[in-house]
Protein backbone atom coordinates (compact mmCIF):
# COMPACT_ATOMS: atom_id res chain seq x y z
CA UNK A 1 47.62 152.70 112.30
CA UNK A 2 51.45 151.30 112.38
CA UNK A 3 53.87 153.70 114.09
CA UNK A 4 57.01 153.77 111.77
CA UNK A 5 60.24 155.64 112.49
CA UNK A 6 62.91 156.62 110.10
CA UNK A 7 65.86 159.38 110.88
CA UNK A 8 66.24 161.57 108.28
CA UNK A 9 68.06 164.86 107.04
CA UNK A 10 66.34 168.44 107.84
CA UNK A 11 65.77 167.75 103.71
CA UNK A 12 64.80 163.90 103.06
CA UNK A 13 62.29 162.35 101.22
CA UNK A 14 60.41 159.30 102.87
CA UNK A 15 59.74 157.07 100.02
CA UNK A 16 57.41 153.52 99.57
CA UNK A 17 53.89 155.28 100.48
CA UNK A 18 50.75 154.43 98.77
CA UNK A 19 48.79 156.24 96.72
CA UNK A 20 45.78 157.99 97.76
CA UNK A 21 46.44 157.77 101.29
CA UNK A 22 46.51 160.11 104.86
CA UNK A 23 49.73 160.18 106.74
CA UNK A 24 50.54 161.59 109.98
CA UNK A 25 53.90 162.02 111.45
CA UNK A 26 55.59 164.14 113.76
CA UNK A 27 59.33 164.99 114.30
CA UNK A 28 61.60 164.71 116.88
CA UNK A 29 65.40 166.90 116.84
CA UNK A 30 67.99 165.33 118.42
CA UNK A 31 71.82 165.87 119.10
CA UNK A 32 73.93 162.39 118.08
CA UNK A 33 77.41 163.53 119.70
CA UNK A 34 75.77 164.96 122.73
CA UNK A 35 73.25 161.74 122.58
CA UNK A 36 70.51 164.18 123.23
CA UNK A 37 66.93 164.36 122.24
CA UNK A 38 64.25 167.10 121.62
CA UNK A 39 60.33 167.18 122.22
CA UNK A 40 58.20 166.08 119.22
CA UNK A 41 56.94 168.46 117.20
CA UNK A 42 52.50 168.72 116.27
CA UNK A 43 51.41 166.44 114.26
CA UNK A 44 50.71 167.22 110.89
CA UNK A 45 48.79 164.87 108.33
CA UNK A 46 49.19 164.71 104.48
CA UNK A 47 47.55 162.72 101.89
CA UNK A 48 49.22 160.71 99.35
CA UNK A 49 48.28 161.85 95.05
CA UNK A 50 47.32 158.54 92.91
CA UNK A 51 50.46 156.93 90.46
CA UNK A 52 52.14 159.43 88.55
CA UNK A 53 51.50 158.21 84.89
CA UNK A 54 55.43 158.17 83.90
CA UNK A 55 56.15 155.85 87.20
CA UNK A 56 56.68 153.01 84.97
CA UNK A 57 59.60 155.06 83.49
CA UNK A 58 61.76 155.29 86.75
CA UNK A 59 64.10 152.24 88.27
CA UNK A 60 62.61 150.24 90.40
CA UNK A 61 64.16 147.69 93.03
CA UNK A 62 67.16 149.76 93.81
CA UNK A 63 69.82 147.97 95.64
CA UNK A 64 73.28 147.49 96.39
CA UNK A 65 75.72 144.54 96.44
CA UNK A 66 78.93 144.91 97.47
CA UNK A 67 81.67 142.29 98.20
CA UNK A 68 85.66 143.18 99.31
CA UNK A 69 84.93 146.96 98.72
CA UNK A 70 83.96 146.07 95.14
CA UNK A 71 80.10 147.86 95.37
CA UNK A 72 77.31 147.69 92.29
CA UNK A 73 74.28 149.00 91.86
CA UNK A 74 71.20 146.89 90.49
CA UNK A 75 67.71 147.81 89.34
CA UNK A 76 64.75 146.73 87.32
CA UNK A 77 63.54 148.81 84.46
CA UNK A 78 59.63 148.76 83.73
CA UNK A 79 59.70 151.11 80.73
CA UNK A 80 59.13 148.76 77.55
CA UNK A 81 60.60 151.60 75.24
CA UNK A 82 64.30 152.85 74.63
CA UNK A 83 65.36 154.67 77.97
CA UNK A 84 68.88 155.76 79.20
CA UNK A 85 70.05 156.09 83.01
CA UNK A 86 71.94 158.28 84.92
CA UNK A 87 73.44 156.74 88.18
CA UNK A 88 74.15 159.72 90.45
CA UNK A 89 75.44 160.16 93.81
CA UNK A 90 75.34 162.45 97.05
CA UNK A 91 77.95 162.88 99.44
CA UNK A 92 76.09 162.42 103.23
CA UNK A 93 77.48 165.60 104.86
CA UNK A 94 76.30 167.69 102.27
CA UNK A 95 72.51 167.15 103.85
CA UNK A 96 73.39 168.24 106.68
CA UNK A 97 74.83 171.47 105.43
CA UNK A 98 72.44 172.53 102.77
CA UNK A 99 68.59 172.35 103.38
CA UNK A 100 68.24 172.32 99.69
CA UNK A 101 70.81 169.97 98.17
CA UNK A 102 68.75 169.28 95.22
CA UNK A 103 71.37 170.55 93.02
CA UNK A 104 74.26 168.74 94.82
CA UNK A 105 74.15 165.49 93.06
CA UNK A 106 76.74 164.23 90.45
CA UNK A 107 76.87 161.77 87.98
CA UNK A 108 79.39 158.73 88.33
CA UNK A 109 81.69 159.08 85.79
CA UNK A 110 81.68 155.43 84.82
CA UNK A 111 77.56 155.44 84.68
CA UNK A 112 76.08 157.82 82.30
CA UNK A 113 74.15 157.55 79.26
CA UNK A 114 74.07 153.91 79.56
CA UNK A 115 71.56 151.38 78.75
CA UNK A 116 72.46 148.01 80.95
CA UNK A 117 70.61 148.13 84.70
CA UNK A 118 73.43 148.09 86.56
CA UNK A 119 76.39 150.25 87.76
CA UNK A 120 80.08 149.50 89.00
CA UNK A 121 80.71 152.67 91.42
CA UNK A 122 83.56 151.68 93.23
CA UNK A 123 85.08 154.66 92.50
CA UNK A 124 83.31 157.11 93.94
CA UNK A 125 84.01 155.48 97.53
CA UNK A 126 87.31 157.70 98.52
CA UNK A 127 86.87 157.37 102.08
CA UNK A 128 85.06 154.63 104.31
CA UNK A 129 84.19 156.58 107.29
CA UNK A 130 80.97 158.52 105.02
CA UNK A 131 77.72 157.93 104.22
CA UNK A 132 76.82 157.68 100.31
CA UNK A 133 73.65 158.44 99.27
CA UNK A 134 72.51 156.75 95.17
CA UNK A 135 69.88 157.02 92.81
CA UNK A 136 68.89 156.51 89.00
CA UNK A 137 67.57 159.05 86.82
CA UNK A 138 65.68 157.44 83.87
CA UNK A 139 65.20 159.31 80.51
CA UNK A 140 63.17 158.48 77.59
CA UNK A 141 63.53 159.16 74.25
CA UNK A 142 60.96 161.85 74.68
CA UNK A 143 63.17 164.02 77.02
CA UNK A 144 61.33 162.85 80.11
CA UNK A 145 63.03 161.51 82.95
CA UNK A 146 62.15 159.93 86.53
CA UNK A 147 64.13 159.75 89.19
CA UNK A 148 64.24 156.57 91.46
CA UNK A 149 64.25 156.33 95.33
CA UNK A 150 67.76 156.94 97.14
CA UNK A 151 69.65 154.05 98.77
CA UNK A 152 71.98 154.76 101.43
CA UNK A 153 75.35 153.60 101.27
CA UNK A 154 77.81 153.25 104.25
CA UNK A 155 80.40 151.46 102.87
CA UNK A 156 81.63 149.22 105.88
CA UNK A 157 78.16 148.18 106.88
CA UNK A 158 76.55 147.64 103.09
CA UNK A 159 80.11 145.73 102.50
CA UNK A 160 79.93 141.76 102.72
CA UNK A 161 82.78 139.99 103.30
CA UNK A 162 83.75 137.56 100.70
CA UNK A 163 85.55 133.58 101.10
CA UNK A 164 89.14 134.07 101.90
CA UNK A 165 91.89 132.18 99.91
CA UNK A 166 93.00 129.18 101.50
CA UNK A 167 95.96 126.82 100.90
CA UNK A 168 96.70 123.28 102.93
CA UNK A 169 99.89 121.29 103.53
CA UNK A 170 100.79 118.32 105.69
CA UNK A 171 104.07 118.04 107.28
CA UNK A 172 104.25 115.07 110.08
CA UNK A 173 101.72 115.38 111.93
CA UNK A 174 100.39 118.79 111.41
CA UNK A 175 97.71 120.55 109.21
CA UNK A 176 99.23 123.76 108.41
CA UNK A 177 96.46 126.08 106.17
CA UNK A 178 97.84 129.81 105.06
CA UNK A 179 94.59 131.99 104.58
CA UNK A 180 94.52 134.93 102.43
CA UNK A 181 92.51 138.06 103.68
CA UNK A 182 89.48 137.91 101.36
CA UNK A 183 89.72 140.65 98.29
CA UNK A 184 93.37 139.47 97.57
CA UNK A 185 96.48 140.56 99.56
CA UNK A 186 96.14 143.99 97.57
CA UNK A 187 92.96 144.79 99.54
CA UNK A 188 94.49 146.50 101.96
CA UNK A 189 90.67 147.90 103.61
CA UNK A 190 89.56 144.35 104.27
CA UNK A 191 92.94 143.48 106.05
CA UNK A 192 92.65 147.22 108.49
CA UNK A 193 89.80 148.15 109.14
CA UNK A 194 87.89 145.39 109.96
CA UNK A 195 90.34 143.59 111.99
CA UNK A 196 89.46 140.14 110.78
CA UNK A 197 89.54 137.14 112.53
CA UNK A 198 89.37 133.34 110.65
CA UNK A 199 87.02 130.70 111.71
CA UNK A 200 88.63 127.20 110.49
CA UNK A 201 86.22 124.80 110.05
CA UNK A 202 87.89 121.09 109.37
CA UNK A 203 86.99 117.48 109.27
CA UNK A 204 87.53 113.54 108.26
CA UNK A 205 86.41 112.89 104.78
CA UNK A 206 84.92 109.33 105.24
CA UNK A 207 81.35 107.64 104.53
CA UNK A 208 80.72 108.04 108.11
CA UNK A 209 78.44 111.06 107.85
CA UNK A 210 78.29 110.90 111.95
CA UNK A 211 82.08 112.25 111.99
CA UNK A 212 82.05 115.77 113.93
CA UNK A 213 83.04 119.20 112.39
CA UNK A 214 85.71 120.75 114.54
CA UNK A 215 86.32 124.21 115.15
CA UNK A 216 89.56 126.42 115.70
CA UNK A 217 89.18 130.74 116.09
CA UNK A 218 92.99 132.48 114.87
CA UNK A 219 93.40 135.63 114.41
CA UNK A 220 96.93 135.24 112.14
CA UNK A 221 96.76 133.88 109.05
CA UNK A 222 98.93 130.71 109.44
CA UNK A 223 96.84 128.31 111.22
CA UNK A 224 98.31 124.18 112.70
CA UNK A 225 96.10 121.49 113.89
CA UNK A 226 97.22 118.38 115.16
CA UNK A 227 96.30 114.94 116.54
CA UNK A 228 95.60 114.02 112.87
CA UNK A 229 95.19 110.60 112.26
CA UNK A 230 97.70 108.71 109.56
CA UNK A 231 96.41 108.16 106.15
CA UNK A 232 93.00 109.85 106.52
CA UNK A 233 91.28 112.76 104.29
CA UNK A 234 90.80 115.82 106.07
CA UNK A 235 89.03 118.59 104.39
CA UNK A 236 88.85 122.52 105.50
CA UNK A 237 87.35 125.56 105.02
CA UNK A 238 87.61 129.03 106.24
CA UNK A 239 85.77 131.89 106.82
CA UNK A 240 86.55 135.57 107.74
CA UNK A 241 84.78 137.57 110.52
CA UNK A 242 84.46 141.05 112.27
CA UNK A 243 83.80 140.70 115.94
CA UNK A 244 83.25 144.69 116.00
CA UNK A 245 81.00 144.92 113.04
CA UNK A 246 79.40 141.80 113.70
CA UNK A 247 79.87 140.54 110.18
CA UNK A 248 80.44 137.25 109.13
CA UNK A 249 81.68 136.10 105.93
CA UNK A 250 81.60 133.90 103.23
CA UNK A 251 82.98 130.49 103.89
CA UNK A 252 86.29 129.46 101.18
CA UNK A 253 85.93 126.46 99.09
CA UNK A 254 86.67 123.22 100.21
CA UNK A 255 90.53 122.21 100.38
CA UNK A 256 90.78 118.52 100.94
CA UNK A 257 94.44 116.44 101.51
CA UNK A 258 95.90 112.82 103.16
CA UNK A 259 97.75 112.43 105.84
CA UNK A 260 101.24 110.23 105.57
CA UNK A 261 101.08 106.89 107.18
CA UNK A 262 102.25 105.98 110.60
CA UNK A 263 106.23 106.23 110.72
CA UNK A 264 106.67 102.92 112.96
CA UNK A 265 105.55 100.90 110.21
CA UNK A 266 107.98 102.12 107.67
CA UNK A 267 110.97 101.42 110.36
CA UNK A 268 109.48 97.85 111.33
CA UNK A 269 109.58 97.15 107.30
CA UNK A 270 113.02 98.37 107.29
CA UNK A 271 114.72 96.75 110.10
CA UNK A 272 113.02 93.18 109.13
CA UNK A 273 114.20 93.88 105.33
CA UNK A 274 118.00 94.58 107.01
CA UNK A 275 117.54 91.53 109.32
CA UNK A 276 116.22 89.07 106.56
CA UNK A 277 119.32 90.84 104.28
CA UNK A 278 122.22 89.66 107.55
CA UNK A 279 120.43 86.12 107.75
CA UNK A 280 120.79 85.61 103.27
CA UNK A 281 124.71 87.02 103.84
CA UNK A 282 125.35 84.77 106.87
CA UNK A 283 124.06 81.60 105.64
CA UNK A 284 124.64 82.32 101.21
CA UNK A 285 128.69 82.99 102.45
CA UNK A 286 129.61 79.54 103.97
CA UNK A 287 127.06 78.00 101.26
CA UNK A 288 128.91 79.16 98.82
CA UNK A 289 132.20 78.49 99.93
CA UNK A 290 131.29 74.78 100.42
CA UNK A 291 129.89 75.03 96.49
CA UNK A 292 132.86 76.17 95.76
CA UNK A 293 135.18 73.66 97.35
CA UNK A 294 132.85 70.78 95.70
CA UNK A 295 133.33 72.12 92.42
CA UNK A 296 136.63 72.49 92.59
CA UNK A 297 136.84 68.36 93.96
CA UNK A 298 134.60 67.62 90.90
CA UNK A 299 136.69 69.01 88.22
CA UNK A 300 139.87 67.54 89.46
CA UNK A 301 138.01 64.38 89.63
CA UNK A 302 136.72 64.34 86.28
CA UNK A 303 138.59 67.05 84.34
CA UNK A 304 141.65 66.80 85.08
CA UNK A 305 143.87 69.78 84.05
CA UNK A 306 146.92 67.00 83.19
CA UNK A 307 146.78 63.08 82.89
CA UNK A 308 149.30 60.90 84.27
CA UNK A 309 151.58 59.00 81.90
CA UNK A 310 150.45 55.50 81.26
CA UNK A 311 154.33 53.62 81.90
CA UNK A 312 153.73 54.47 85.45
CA UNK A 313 154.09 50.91 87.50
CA UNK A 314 152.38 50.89 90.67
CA UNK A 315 152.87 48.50 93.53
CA UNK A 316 152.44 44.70 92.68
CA UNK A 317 153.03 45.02 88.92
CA UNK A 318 149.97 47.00 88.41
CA UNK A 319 149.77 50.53 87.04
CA UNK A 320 149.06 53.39 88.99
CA UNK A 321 145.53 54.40 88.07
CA UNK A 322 142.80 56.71 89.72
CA UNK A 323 140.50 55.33 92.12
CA UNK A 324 136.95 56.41 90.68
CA UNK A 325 137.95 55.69 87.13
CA UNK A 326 139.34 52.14 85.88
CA UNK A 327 141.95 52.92 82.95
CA UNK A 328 142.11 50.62 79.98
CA UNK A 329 146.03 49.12 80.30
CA UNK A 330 147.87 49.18 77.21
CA UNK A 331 149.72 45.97 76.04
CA UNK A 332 153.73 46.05 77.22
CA UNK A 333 155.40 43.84 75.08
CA UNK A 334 158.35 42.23 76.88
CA UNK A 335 161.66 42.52 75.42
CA UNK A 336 164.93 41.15 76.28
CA UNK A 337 168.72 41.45 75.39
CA UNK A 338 170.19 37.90 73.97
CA UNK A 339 173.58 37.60 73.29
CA UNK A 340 175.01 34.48 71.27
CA UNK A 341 178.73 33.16 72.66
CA UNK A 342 180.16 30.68 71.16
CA UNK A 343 183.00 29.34 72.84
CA UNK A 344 184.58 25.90 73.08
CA UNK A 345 185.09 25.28 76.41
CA UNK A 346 183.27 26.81 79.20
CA UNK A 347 183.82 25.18 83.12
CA UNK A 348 181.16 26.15 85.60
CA UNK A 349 183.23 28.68 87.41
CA UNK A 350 183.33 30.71 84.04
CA UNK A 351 179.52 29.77 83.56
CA UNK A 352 178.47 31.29 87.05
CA UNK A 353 180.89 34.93 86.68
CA UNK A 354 179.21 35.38 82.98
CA UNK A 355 175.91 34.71 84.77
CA UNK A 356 177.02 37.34 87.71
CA UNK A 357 178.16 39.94 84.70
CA UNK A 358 175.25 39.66 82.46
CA UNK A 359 173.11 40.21 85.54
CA UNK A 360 174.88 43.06 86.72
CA UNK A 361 174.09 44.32 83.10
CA UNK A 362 170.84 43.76 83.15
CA UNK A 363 170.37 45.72 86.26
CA UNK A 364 172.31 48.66 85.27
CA UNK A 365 171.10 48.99 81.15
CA UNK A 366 168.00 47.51 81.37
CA UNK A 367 164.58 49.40 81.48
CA UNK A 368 162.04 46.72 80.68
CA UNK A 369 158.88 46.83 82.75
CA UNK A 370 159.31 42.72 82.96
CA UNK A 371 158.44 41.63 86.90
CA UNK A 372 160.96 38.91 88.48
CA UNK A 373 159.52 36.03 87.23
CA UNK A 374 160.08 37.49 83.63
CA UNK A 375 164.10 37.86 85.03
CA UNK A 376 164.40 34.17 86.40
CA UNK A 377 162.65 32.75 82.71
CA UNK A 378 165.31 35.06 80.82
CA UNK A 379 167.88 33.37 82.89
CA UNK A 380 166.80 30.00 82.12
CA UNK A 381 166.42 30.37 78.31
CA UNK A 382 169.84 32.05 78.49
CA UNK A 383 171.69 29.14 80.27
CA UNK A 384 170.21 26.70 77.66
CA UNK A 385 171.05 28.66 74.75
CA UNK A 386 174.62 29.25 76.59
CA UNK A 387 174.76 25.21 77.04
């Protein structure tokens, strides 16, 4: 009692009915260009035949997966003996043409004879504006064979779109990500005719789990954020979309990096390290100079380069000696010049011009270190020897 409706070839099966059941349907012509439709036709009601007894022979679960114009076919096999397949395919137009296009279909190349359950037939998609109609024909090692139910194949509908590549830099303050169209840069169908556009999806990586996910739509595929904060995780991912075929892709992996620090802190560190550096050179400079000047006092104070010779008489009879250090004076023995004359007769005026002459003498030859009272004893002793 459901009403189902399916459109169909003049020639097309109708497949997943039950067995042993009525079925009504009637069918309606209709013009797709001209977006016109016909009356129905009568109804007409057929009944179903029980299982077939070599059903369990035929591929069940038919399907198709298909990601960046890469497209497989999977099925199940029931048969628990040796079987072979043979994946085979049907152009769409050719239904239209031929009422009976039974003998149209062709193997794919890459999918005969073989034993696995599932089918890489890539190949066979030349063009993406057609329709592709699939099956699997299941032989047995008794020469039967079943064929499975068709699956219908348009390949930029049944087409997913996959994660695109996705690579992150930070340069100042600015997120740049470069996005890859999703199949590789060599995909050239996934870059033209679906007219992607990139949804960037990007966010702090912290343990608050309240922080929000932010948005931002491009349609190139060099994408900037800003207003990043310094030395904080951000992590993105992308994910490719077709606004006209309302397809949505898979979202890229998750491409996490830091942002640099703040550059005012750098340039405070910097211009205290240069002022501290100017304060050490003002104040190490006349420091040192004084150091300098006190070593220098210090070793002419206590190493001399040359010492001063001992005979030196200072004022007062006393030598001349330094005045930090008291030098140890060295015993001058006092010598004098005595001259015996004997003579018979000496008056006093001859007495007093040989006392004139030997002083004049004595100034003139001698270099004793003796002090005057030394002279005025010599001149004593010399009169009495004289008398």
């Amino acid at each position: 009692s459901q009403f189902r409706s399916q459109n169909i070839f003049p020639t097309d099966l109708i497949d997943d009915l039950a067995p042993d059941t009525t079925y009504c349907l009637k069918v309606q012509a209709t013009l797709s260009l001209d977006l016109k439709e016909g009356l129905f036709s009568p109804i007409r009601c057929v009944k179903t035949t029980h299982k077939a007894v070599n059903d369990l022979l035929c591929a069940t679960n038919v399907s198709v997966i298909a990601l960046n114009m890469k497209f497989h076919l999977h099925w199940n096999n029931q048969y628990k003996q040796h079987v072979s397949y043979n994946v085979q395919y049907l152009i769409g137009y050719l239904k239209k043409l031929y009422d009976d296009y039974s003998m149209k279909w062709v193997n794919v190349p890459t999918c005969e004879n073989i034993t696995d359950t599932q089918c890489n037939f890539s190949s066979i998609i030349t063009t993406i504006s057609g329709i592709y109609f699939l099956r699997v024909q299941a032989m047995s090692e008794y020469n039967k064979s079943c064929v499975s139910n068709e699956v219908e194949v348009d390949p930029l509908i049944t087409n997913e779109i996959g994660p695109p590549g996705v690579k992150v830099d930070i340069s100042d303050v600015l997120l740049h990500i470069q996005i890859s169209p999703p199949g590789g840069s060599e995909c050239e169908v996934m870059r033209d005719h679906y007219d992607l556009s990139y949804r960037i999806l990007y966010w702090k990586n912290s343990s608050n789990n309240e922080e929000e996910i932010k948005m931002k739509e491009i349609k190139q595929t060099i994408g900037t954020i800003s207003d990043l904060t310094p030395l904080t995780l951000y992590c993105v991912k992308v994910q490719a979309f077709s606004e006209f075929y309302n397809k949505s892709g898979h979202y890229s992996k998750e491409e996490c990096i830091r942002t640099p620090g703040d550059k005012i802190l750098p340039l405070i560190i910097l211009a205290t390290f240069v002022t501290a550096l100017i304060a050490v050179c003002l104040v190490a400079t006349p420091l040192g100079f004084a150091l300098y000047q006190a070593y220098n006092k210090i070793k002419y104070v206590f190493f001399p380069s040359c010492q001063p010779p001992l005979n030196i008489e200072g004022f007062g009879g006393q030598l001349l000696s330094s005045p930090y250090l008291s030098t140890t004076e060295e015993p001058i023995e006092n010598c004098s010049v005595i001259e015996t004359i004997i003579t018979e007769e000496v008056d006093q005026t001859d007495f007093k011009d040989y006392i004139h002459s030997k002083q004049s003498s004595r100034d003139s030859g001698n270099y004793s270190n003796d002090d005057t009272s030394g002279s005025k004893v010599s001149e004593e002793m010399l009169e009495k020897e004289i008398i």
